[in-house]
N, C-alpha and C. Protein backbone atom coordinates (compact mmCIF):
# COMPACT_ATOMS: atom_id res chain seq x y z
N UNK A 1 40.12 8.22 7.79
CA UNK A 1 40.63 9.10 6.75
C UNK A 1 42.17 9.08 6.71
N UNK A 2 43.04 8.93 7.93
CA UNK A 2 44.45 8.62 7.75
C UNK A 2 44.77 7.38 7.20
N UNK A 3 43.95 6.32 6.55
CA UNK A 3 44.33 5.68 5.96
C UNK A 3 44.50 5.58 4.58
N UNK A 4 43.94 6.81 4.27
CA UNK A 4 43.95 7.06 2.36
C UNK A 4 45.71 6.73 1.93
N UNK A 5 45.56 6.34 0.94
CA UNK A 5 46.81 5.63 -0.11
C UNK A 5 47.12 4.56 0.79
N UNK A 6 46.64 4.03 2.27
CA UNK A 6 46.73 2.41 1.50
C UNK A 6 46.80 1.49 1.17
N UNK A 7 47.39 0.97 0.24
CA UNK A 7 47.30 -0.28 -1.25
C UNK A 7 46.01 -0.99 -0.56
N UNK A 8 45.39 -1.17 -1.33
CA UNK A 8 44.44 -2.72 -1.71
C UNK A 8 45.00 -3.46 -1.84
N UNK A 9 44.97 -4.26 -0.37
CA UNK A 9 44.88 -6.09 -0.04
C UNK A 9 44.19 -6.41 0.21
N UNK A 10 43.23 -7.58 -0.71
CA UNK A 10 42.68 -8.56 -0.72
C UNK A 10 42.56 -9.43 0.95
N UNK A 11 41.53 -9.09 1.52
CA UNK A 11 41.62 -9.49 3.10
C UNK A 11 42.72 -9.24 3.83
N UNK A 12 42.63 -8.16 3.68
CA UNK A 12 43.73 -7.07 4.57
C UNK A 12 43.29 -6.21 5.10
N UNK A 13 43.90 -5.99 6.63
CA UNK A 13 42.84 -5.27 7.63
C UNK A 13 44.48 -5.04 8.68
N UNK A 14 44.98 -4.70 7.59
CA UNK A 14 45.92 -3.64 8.30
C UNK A 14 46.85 -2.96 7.97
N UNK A 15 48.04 -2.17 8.47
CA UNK A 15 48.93 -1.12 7.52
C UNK A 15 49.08 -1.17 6.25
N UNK A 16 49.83 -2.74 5.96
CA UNK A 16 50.30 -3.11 4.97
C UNK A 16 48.85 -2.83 3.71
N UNK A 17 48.00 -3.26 4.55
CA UNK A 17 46.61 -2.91 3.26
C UNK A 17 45.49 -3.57 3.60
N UNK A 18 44.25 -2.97 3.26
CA UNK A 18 43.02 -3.33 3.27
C UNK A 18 42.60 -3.61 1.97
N UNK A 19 41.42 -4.45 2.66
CA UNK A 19 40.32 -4.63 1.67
C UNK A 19 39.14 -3.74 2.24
N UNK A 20 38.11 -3.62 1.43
CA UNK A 20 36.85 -2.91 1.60
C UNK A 20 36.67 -3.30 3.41
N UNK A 21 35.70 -4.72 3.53
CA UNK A 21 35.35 -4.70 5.12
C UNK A 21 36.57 -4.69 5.80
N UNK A 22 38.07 -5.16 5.78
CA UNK A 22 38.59 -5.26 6.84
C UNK A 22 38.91 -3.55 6.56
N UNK A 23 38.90 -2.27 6.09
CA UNK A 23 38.82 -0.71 6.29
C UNK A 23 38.29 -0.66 7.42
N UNK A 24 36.91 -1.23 7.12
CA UNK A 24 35.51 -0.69 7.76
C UNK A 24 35.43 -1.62 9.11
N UNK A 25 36.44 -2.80 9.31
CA UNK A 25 36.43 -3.30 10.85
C UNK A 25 37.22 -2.64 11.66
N UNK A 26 38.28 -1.98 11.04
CA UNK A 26 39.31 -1.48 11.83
C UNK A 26 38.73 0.16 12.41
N UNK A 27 38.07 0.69 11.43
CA UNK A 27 38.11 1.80 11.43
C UNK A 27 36.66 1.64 12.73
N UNK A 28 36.12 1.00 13.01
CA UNK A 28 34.95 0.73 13.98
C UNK A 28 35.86 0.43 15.11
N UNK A 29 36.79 -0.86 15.14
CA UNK A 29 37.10 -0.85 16.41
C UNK A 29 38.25 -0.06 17.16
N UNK A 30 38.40 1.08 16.10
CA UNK A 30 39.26 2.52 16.61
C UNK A 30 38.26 2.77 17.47
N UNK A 31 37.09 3.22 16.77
CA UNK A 31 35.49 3.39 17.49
C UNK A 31 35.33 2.70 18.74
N UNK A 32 35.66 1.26 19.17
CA UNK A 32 35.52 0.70 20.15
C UNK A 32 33.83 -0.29 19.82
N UNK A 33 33.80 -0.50 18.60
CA UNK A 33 33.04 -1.18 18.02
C UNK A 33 33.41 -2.42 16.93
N UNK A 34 32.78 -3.13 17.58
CA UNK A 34 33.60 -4.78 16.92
C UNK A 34 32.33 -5.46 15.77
N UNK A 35 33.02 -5.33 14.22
CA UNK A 35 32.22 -5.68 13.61
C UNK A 35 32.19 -6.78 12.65
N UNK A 36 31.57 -7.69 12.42
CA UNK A 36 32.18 -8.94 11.72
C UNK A 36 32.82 -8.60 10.41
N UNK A 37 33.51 -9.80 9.87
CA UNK A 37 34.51 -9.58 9.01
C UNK A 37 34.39 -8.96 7.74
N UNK A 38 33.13 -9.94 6.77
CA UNK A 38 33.00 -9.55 5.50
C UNK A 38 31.98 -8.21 5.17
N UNK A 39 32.00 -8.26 4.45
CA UNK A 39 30.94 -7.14 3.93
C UNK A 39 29.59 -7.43 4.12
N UNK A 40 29.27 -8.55 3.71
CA UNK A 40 27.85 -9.14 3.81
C UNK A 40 27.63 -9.39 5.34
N UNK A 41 28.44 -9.98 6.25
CA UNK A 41 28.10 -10.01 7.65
C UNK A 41 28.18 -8.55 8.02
N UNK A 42 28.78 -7.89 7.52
CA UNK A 42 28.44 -6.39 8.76
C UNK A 42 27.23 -5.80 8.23
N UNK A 43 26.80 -6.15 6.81
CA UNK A 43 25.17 -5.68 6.46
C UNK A 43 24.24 -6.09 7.49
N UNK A 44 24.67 -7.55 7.82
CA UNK A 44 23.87 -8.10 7.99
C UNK A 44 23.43 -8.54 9.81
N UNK A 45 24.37 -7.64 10.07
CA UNK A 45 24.81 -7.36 11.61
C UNK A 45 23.62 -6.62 12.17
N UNK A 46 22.97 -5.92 11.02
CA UNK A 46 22.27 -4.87 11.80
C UNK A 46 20.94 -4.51 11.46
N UNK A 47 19.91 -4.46 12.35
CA UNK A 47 18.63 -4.97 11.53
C UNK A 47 18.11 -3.56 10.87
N UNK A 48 18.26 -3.08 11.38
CA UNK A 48 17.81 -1.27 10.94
C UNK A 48 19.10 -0.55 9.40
N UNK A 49 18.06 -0.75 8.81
CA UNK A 49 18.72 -0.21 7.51
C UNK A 49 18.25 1.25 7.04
N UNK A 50 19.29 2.16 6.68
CA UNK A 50 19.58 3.53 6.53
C UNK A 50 19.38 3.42 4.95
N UNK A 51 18.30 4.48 4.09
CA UNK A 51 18.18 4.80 2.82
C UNK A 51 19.09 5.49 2.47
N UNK A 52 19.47 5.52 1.02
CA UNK A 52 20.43 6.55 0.39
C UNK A 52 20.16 8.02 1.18
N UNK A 53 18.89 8.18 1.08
CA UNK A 53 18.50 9.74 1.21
C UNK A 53 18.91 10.33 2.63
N UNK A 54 19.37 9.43 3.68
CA UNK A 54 18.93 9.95 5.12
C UNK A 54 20.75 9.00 5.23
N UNK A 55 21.80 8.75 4.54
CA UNK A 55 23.02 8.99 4.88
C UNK A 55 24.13 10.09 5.66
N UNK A 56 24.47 9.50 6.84
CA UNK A 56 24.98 10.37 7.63
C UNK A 56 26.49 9.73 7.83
N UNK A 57 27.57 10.81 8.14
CA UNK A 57 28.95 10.20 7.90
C UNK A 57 29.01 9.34 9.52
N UNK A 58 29.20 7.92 8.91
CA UNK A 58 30.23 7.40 9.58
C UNK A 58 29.06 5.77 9.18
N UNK A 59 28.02 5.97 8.30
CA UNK A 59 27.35 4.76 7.93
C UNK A 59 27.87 4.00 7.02
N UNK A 60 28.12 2.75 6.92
CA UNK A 60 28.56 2.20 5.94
C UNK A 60 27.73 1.48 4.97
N UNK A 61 28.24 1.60 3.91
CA UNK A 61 27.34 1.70 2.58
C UNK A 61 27.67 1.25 2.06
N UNK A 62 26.23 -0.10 1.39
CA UNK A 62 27.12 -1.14 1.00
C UNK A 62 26.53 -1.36 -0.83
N UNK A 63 27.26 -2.11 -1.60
CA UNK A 63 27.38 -1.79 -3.48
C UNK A 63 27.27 -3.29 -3.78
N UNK A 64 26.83 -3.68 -4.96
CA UNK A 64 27.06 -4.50 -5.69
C UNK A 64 26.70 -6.15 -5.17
N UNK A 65 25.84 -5.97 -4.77
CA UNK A 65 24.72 -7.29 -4.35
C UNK A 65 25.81 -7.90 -2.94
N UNK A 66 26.12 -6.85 -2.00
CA UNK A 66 27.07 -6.53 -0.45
C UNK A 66 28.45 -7.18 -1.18
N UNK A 67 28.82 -6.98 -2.29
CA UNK A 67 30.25 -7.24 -3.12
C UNK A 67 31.53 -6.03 -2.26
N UNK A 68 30.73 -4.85 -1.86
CA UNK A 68 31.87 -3.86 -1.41
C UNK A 68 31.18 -2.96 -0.43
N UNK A 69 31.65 -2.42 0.33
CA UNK A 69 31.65 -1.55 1.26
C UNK A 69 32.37 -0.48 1.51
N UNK A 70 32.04 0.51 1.65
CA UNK A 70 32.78 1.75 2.03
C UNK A 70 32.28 2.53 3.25
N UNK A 71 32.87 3.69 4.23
CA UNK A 71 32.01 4.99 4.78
C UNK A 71 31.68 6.18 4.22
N UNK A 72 30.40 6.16 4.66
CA UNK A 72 30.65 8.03 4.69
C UNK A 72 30.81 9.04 5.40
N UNK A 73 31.80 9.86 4.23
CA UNK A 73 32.96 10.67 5.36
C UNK A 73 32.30 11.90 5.50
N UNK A 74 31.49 12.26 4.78
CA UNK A 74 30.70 13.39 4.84
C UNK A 74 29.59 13.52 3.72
N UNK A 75 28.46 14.66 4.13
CA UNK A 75 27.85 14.38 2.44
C UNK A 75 28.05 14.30 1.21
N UNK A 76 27.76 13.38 0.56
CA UNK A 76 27.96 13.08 -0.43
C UNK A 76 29.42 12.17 -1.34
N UNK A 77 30.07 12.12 0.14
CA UNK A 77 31.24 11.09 -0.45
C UNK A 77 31.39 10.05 0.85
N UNK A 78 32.05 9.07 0.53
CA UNK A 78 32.95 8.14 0.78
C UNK A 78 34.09 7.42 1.02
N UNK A 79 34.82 6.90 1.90
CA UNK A 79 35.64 6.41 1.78
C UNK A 79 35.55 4.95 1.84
N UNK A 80 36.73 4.89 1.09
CA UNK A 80 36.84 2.94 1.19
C UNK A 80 38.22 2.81 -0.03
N UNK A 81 37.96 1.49 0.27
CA UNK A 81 39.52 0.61 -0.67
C UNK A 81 38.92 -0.59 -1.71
N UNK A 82 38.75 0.63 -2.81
CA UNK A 82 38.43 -0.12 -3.98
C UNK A 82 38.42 -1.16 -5.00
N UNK A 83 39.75 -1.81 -5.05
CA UNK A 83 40.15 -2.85 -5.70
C UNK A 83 41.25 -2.70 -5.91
N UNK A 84 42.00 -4.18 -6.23
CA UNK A 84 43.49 -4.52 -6.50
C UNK A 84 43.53 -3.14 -7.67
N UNK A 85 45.21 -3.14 -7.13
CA UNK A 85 45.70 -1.71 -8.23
C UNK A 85 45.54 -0.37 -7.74
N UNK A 86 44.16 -0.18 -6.67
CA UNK A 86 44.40 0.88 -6.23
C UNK A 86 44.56 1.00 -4.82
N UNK A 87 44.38 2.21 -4.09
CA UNK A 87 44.30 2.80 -2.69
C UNK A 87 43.20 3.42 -1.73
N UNK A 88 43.37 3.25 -0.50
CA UNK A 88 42.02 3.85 0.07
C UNK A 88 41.83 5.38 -0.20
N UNK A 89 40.59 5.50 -0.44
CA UNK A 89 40.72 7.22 -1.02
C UNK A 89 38.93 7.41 -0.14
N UNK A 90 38.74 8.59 -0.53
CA UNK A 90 37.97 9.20 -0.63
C UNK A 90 37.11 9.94 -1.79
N UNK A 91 35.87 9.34 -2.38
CA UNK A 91 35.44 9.54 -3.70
C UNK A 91 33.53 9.98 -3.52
N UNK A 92 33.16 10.84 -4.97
CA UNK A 92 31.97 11.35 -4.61
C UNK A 92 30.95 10.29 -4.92
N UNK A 93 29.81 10.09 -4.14
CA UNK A 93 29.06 9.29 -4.52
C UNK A 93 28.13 9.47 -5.74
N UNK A 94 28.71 8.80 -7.27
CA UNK A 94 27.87 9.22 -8.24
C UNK A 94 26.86 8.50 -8.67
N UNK A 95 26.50 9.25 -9.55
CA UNK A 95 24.89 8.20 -10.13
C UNK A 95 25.45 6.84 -10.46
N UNK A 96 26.60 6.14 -10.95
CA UNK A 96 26.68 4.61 -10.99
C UNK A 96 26.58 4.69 -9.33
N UNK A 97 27.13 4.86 -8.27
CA UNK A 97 27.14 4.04 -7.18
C UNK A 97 25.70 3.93 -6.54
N UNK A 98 24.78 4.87 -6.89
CA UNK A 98 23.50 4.94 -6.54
C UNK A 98 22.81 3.61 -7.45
N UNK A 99 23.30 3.62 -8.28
CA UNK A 99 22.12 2.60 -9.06
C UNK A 99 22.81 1.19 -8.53
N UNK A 100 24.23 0.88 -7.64
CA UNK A 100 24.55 -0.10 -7.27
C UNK A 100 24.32 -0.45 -5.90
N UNK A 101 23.85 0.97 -5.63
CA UNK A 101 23.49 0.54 -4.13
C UNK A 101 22.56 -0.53 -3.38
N UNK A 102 23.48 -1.10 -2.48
CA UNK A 102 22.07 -2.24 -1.82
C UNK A 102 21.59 -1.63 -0.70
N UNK A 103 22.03 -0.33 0.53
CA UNK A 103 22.03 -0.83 1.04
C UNK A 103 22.78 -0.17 2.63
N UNK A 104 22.25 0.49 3.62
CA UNK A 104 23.29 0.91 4.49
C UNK A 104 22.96 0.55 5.92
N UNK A 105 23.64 0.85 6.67
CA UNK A 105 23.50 0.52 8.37
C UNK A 105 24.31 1.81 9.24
N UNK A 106 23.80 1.84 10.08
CA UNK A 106 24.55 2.81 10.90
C UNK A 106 25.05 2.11 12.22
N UNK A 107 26.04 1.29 12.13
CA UNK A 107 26.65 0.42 13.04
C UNK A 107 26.69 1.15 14.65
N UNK A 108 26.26 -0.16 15.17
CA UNK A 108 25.95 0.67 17.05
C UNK A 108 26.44 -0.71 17.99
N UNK A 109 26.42 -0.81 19.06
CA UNK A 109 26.91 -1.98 19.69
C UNK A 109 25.76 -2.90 19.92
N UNK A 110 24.76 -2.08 19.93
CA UNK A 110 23.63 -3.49 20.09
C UNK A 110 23.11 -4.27 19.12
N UNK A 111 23.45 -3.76 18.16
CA UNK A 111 23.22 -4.53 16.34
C UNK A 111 24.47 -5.55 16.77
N UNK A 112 25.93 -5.16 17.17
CA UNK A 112 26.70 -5.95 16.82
C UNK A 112 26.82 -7.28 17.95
N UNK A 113 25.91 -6.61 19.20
CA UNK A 113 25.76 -7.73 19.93
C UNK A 113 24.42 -9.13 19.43
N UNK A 114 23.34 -8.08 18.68
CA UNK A 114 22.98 -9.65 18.43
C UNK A 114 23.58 -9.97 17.43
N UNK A 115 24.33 -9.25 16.17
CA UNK A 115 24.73 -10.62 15.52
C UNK A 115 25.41 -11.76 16.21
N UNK A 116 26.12 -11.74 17.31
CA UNK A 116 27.12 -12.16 17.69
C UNK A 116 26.78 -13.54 18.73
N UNK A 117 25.07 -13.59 18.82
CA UNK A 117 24.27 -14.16 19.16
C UNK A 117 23.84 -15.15 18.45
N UNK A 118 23.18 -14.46 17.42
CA UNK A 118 22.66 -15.07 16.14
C UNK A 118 23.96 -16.14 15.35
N UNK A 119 25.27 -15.67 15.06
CA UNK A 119 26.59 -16.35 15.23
C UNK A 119 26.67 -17.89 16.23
N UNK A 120 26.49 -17.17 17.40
CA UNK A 120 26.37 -18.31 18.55
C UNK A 120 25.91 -19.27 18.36
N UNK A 121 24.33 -18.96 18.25
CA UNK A 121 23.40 -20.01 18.28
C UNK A 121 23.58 -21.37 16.90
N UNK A 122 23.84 -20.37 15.78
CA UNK A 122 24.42 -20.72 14.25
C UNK A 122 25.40 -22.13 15.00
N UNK A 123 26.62 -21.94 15.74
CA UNK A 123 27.96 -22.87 16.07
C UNK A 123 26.99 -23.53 16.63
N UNK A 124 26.30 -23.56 18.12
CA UNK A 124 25.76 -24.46 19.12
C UNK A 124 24.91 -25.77 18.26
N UNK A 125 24.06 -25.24 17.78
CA UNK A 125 23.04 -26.00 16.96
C UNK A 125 24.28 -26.90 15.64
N UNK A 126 25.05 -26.40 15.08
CA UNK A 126 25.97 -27.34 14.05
C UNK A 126 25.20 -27.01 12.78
N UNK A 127 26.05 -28.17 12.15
CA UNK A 127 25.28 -28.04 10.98
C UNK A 127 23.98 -28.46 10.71
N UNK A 128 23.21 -27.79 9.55
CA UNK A 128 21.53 -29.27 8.97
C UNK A 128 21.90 -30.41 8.57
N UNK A 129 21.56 -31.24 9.43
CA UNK A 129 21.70 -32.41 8.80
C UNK A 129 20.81 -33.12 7.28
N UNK A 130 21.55 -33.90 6.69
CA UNK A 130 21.24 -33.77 5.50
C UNK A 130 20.04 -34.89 5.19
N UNK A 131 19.70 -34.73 4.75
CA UNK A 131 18.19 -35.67 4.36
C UNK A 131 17.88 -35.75 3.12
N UNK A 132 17.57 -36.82 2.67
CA UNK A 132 17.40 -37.49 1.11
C UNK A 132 15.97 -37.23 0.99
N UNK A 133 14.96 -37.64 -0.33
CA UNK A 133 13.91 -36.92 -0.65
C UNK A 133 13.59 -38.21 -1.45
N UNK A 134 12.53 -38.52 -1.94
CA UNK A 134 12.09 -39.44 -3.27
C UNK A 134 11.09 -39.03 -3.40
N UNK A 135 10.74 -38.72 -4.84
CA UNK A 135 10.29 -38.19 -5.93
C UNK A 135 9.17 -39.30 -6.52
């Protein structure tokens, strides 16, 4: 919450400015919780997913097919860093953000240890190698 006003930077994850996930990495590893970078990896960090209805502050909540991320700071609102032009704020969660919702997690260290596994194994193994087909 001491980070409201700010500015939105575009993969910025610090004073100078955030973006949506780098808010939500920093503000975890104040927490002493280390969470991957983008929005879609910290969804995806964690296998246990939290419904709109059963939101509790400090879950992050994710919009727009995992396009953005924010927390919640208490019922019924949010914080996060919305887009170029504006600042990190704090805003109520309204009926558009509900109908954009994908989506929440309640980030813990053992979600973030297996992603970090699942990561691993991803590097060790390389890439698929590519293979041709005839038709």
């Amino acid at each position: 919450m001491d980070k409201r006003g700010t500015p939105y930077v575009w993969g910025g994850a610090s004073r100078q400015g955030y973006d949506c996930s780098g808010l939500m990495l920093r503000a975890y590893e104040a927490a002493g919780i280390e969470l991957p970078r983008t929005a879609s990896e910290q969804y995806g960090a964690f296998s246990r997913k939290i419904s709109w209805d059963h939101l509790k502050p400090g879950d992050l909540v994710f919009f727009s097919g995992l396009g953005h991320v924010g927390m919640i700071s208490k019922p019924g609102y949010m914080v996060h860093s919305p887009h170029t032009g504006d600042v990190v704020k704090e805003e109520k969660l309204s009926d558009w953000r509900r109908q954009a919702f994908v989506g929440a997690v309640r980030p813990d260290r053992a979600g973030v240890r297996q992603w970090k596994h699942v990561l691993e194994q991803r590097e060790e193994s390389g890439p698929a190698p590519l293979t041709a087909s005839v038709l």
